[in-house]
Every structure is written in C-alpha cells, then in structure tokens.
Protein backbone atom coordinates (compact mmCIF):
# COMPACT_ATOMS: atom_id res chain seq x y z
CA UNK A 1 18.64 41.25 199.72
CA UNK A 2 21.62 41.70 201.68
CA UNK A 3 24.85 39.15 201.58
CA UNK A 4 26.66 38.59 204.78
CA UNK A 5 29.86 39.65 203.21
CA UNK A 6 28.97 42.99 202.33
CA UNK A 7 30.14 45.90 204.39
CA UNK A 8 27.16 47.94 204.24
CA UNK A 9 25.28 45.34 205.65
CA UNK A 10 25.77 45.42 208.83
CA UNK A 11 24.23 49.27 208.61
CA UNK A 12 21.25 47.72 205.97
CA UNK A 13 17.84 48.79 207.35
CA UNK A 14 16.82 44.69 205.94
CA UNK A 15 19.65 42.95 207.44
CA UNK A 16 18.68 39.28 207.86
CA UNK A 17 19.17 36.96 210.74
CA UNK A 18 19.95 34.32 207.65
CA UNK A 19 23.01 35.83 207.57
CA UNK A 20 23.91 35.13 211.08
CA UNK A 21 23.37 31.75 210.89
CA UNK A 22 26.35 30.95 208.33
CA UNK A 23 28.49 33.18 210.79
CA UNK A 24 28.82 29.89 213.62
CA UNK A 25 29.32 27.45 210.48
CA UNK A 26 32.35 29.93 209.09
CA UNK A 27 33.80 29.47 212.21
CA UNK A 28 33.27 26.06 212.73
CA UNK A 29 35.20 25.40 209.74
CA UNK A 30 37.81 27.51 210.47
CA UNK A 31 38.72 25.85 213.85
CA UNK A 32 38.47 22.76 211.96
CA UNK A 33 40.91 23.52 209.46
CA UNK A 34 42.69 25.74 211.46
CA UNK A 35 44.71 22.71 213.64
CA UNK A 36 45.43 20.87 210.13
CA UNK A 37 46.75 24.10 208.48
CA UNK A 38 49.22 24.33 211.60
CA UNK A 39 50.46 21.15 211.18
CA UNK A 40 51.39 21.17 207.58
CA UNK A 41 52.96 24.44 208.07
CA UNK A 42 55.12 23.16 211.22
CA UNK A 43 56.04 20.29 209.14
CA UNK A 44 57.35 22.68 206.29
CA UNK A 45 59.62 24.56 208.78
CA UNK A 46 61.03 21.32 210.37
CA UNK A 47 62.10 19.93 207.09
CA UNK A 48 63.52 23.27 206.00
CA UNK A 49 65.63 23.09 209.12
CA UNK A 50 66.71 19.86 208.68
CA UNK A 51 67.74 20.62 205.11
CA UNK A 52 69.99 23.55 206.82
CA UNK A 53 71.55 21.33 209.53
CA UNK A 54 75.00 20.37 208.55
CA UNK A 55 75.51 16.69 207.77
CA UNK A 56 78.25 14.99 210.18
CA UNK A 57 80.76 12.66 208.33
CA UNK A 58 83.05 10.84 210.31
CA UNK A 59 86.07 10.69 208.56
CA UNK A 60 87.39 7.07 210.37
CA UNK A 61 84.10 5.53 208.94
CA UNK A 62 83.40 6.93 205.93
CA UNK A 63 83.11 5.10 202.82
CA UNK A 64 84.79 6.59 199.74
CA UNK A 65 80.73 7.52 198.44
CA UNK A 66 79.98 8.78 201.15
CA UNK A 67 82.84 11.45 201.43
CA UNK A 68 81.98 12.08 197.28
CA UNK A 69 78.68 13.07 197.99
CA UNK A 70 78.39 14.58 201.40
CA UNK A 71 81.49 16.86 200.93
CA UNK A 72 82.52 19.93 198.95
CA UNK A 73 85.33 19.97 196.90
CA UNK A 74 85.88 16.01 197.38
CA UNK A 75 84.98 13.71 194.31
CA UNK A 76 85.75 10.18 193.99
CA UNK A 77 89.70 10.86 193.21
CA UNK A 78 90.05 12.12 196.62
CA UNK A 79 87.44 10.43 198.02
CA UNK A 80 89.09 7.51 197.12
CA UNK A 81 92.94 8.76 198.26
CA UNK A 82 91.14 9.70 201.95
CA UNK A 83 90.34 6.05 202.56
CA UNK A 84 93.72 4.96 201.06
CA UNK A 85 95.54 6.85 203.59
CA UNK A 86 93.25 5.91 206.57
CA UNK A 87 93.97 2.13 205.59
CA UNK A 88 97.60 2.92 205.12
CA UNK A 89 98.20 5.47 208.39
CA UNK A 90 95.43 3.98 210.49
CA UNK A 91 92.42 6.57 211.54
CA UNK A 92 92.70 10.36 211.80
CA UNK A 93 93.13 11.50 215.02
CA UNK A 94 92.49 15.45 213.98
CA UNK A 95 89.97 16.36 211.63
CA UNK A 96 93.56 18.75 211.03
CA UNK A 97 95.11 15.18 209.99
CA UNK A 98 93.02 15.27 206.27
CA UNK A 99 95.60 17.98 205.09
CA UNK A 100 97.97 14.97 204.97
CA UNK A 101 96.01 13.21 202.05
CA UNK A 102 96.85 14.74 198.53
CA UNK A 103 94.72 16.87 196.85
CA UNK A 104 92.94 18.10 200.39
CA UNK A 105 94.32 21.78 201.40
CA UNK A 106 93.20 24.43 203.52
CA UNK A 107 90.29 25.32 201.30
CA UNK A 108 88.52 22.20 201.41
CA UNK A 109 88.68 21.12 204.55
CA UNK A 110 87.73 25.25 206.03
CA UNK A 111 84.75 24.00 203.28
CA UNK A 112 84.05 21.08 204.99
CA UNK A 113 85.25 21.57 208.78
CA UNK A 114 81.64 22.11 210.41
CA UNK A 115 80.65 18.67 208.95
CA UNK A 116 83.84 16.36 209.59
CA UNK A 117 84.71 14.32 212.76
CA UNK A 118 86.93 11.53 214.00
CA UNK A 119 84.67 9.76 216.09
C-alpha cells in the first residue's frame, strides 16, 4: 500500500485517493496553527527588543536604588553620594554635571550617557 508521504508515490501505479483526503486536513491544520505560531514568535522578538532598549534614568528623580541597579559602574556608595549632591547643589542641569559627584569620572558616565537625563 502506498503512504502519502512517500516520494515514489506520487509515480505508484496503486496510488490511492485515501491519501488525498488527509492532504485538505494537513492543511487545515497548518493554517490553524500557522496564525498562533506567528504570534508567539512576534512576541519573542518584541521582548528581545525591549530587553535591548536602553533604560532612561533621570538623574533629578532617581532614588539612590534605582541609580544602583539601573547603572554601570554605580553601586550604592555612589549611588548614595549622587543623591547627596543633588540635595545639597539642587538638580543637575547637564547630564555633564554628574562628573561633579565623587567617585563618577569620564568612564562611567561615557558607560552610562545613552541612559541618563535631567528631565
């Protein structure tokens, strides 16, 4: 007996119309699953480009966590020095300004520059 799946079938001297039939209820399933398998994969890409957006941290409004664990190269030390000098100085008018806190240099805040603003 020949099986739909086989090559050689579709040359068989005994190919069965049996065979046909599961042909429309392949396809049926595949435009079925087709629209859900789109969807999952669509999802997948938007969170993956989500994950690769940068994170905007304002600076002025910032808690001292925040800054910790959304920056690079700030922990709590300077985390917590950054929101010392904002309460002392007032808000940052340049995201330039952060050089002014100790323990922030050129290196962190080229790190960091894409994710900080002042308002």
């Amino acid at each position: 007996m020949c099986r739909f799946y086989e090559m050689e079938c579709l040359w068989h001297k005994e190919f069965d119309m049996k065979n046909v039939k599961t042909l429309p209820g392949v396809l049926l399933f595949l435009l079925a699953v087709l629209p859900f398998w789109q969807a999952v994969t669509a999802d997948e890409a938007s969170s993956q480009e989500m994950m690769q957006q940068p994170v905007m941290v304002n600076i002025n409004t910032a808690t001292a966590d925040e800054l910790s664990s959304m920056l690079k190269g700030i922990g709590e030390k300077r985390a917590m020095a950054i929101v010392a000098y904002r309460e002392e100085n007032g808000p940052f008018v340049t995201v330039e300004q952060l050089q002014s806190v100790k323990g922030v240099g050129e290196k962190v805040l080229e790190q960091n520059r894409a994710n900080l603003s002042v308002k």
